[in-house]
C-alpha atoms as a PDB file:
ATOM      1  CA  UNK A   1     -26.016  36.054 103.680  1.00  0.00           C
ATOM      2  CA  UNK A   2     -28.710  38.877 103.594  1.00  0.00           C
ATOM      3  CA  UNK A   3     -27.506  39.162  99.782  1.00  0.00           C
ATOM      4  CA  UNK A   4     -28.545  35.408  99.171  1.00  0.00           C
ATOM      5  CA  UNK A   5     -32.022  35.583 100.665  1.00  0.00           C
ATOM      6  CA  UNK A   6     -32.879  38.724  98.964  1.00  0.00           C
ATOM      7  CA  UNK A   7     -31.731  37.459  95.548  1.00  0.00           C
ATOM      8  CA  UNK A   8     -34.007  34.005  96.684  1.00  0.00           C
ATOM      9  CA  UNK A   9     -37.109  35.847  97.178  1.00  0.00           C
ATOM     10  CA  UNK A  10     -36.617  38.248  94.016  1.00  0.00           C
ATOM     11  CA  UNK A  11     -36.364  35.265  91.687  1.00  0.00           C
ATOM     12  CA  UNK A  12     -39.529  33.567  93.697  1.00  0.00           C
ATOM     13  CA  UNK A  13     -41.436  36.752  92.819  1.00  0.00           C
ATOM     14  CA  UNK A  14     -40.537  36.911  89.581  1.00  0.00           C
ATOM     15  CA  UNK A  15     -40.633  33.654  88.124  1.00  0.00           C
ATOM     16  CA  UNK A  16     -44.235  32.870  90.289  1.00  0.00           C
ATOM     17  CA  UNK A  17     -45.731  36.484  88.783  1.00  0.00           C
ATOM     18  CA  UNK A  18     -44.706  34.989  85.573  1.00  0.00           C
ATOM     19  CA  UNK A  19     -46.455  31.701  86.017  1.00  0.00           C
ATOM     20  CA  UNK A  20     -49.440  33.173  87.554  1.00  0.00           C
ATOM     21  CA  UNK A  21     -49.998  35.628  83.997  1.00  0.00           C
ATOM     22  CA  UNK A  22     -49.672  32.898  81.832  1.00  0.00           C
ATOM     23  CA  UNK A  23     -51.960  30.299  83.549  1.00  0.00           C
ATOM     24  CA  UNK A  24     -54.873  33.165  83.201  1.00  0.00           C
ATOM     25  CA  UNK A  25     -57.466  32.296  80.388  1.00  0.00           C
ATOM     26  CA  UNK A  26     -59.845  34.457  78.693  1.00  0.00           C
ATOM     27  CA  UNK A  27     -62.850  33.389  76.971  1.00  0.00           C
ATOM     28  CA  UNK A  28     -63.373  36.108  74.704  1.00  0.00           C
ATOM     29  CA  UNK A  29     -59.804  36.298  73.535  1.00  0.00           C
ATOM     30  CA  UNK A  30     -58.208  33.958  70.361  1.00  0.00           C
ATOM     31  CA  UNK A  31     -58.325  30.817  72.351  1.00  0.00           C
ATOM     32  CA  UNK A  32     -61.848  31.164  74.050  1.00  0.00           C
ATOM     33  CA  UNK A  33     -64.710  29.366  72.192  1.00  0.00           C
ATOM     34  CA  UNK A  34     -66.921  31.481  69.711  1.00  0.00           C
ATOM     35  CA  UNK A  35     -70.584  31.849  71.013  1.00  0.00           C
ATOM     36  CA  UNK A  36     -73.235  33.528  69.017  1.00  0.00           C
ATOM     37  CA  UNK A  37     -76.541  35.493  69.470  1.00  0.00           C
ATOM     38  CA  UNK A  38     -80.041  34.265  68.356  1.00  0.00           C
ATOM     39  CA  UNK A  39     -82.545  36.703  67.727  1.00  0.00           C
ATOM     40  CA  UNK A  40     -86.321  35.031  68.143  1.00  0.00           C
ATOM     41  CA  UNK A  41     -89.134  37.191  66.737  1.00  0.00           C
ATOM     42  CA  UNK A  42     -93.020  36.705  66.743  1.00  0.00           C
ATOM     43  CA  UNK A  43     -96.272  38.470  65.495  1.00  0.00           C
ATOM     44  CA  UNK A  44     -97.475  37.965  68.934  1.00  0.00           C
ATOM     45  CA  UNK A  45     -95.276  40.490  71.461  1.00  0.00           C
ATOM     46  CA  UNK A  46     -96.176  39.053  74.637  1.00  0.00           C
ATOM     47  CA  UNK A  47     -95.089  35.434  73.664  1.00  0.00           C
ATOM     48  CA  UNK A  48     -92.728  33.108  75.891  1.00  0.00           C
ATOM     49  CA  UNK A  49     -89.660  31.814  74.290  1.00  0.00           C
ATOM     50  CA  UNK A  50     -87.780  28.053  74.995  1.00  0.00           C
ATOM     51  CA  UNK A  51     -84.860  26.861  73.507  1.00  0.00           C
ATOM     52  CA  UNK A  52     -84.018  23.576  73.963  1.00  0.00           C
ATOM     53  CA  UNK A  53     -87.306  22.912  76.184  1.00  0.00           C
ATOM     54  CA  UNK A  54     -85.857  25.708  78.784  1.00  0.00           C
ATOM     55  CA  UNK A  55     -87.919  28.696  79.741  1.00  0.00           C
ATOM     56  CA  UNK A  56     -86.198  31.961  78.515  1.00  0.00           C
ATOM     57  CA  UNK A  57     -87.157  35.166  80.477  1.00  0.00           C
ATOM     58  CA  UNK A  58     -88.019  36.984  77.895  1.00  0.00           C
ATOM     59  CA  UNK A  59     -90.264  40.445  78.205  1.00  0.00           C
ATOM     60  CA  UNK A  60     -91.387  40.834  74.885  1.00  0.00           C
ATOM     61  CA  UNK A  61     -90.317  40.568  71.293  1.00  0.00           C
ATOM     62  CA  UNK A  62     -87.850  40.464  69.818  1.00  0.00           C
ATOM     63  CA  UNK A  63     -85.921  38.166  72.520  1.00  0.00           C
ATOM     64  CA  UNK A  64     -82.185  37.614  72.225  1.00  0.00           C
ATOM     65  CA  UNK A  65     -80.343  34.895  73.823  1.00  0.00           C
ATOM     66  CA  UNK A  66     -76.825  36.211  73.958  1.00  0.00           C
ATOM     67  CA  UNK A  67     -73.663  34.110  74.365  1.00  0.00           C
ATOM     68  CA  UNK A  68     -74.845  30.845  72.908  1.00  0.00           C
ATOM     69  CA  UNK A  69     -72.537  28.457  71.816  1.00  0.00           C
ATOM     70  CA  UNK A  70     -72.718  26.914  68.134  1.00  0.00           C
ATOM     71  CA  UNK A  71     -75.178  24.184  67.130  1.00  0.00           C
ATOM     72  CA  UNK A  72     -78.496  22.860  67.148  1.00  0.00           C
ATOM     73  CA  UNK A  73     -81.456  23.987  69.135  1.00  0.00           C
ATOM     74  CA  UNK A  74     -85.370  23.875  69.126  1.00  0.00           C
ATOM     75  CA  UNK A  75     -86.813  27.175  69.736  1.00  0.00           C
ATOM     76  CA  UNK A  76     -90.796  27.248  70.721  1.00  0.00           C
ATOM     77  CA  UNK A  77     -92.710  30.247  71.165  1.00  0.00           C
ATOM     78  CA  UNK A  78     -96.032  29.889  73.145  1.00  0.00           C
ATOM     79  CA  UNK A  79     -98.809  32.446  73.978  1.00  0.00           C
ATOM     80  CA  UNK A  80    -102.435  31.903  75.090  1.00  0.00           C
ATOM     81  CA  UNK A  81    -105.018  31.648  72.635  1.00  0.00           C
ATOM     82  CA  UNK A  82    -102.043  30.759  69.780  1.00  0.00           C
ATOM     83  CA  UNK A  83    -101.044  27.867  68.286  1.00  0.00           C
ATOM     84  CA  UNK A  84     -97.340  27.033  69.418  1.00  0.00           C
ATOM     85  CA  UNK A  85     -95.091  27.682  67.007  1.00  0.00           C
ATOM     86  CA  UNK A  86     -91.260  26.093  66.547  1.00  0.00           C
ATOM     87  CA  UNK A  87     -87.846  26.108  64.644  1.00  0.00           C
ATOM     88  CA  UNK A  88     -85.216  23.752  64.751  1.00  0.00           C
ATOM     89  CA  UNK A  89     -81.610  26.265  64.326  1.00  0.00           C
ATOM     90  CA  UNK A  90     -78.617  25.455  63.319  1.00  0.00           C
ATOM     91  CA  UNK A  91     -76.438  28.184  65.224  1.00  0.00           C
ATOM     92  CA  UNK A  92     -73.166  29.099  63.215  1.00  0.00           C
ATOM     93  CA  UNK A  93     -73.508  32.708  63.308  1.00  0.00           C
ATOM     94  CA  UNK A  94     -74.983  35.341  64.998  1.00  0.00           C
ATOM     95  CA  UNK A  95     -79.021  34.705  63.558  1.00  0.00           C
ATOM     96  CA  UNK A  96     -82.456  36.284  63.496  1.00  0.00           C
ATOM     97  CA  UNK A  97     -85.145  33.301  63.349  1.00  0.00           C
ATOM     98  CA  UNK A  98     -88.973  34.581  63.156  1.00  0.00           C
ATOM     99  CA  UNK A  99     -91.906  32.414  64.331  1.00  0.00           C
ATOM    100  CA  UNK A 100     -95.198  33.768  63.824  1.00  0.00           C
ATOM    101  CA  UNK A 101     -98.458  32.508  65.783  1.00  0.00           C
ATOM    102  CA  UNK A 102    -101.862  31.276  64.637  1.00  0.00           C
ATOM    103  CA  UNK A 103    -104.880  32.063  66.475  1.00  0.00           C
ATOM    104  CA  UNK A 104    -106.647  28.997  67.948  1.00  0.00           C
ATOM    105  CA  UNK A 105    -109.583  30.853  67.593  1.00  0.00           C
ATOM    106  CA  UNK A 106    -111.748  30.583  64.235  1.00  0.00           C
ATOM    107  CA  UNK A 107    -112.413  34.029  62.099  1.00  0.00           C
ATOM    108  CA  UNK A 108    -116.582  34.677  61.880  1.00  0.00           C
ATOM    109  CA  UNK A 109    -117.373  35.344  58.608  1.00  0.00           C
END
């Protein structure tokens, strides 16, 4: 009798260990989805940077946004006294986009 319930629990161990690694995901492995890094750079260093109308908290230039998945997105980059500048990205790689600033300010001649 003690033979039977130890040979019951063993196989309960076993086969729930086994079903317990395969239900385990990873999202960086084969099956996880690819996401990408966008590099945003600017001839102003202390602009902010959106994508997709969100804030980033960025502390200066060049600002990466890691772990993006692919598609579209609208990057702005905004400092005061500057124009805003934008670029619409089409994220299928990892990708370097540059936005340079205008001053609102005319140049005395």
């Amino acid at each position: 009798m003690k033979r039977i319930i130890f040979l019951s629990v063993l196989v309960l161990l076993v086969t729930g260990g086994l079903l317990f690694a395969q239900s385990s995901t990873s999202s960086g492995g084969r099956g996880g989805a690819k996401t990408f890094d966008l590099t945003i750079t600017s001839n102003v260093g202390s602009a902010q940077v959106f994508i997709n109308g969100a804030a980033q908290n960025n502390k200066g230039m060049p600002f990466t946004a890691s772990g993006l998945a692919g598609g579209s997105y609208n990057v702005v980059v905004k400092a005061p006294g500057y124009q805003d500048g934008s670029a619409s990205v089409n994220l299928t790689a990892n990708q370097t986009v540059t936005i340079n600033l205008n001053s609102m300010t005319a140049a005395l001649t």
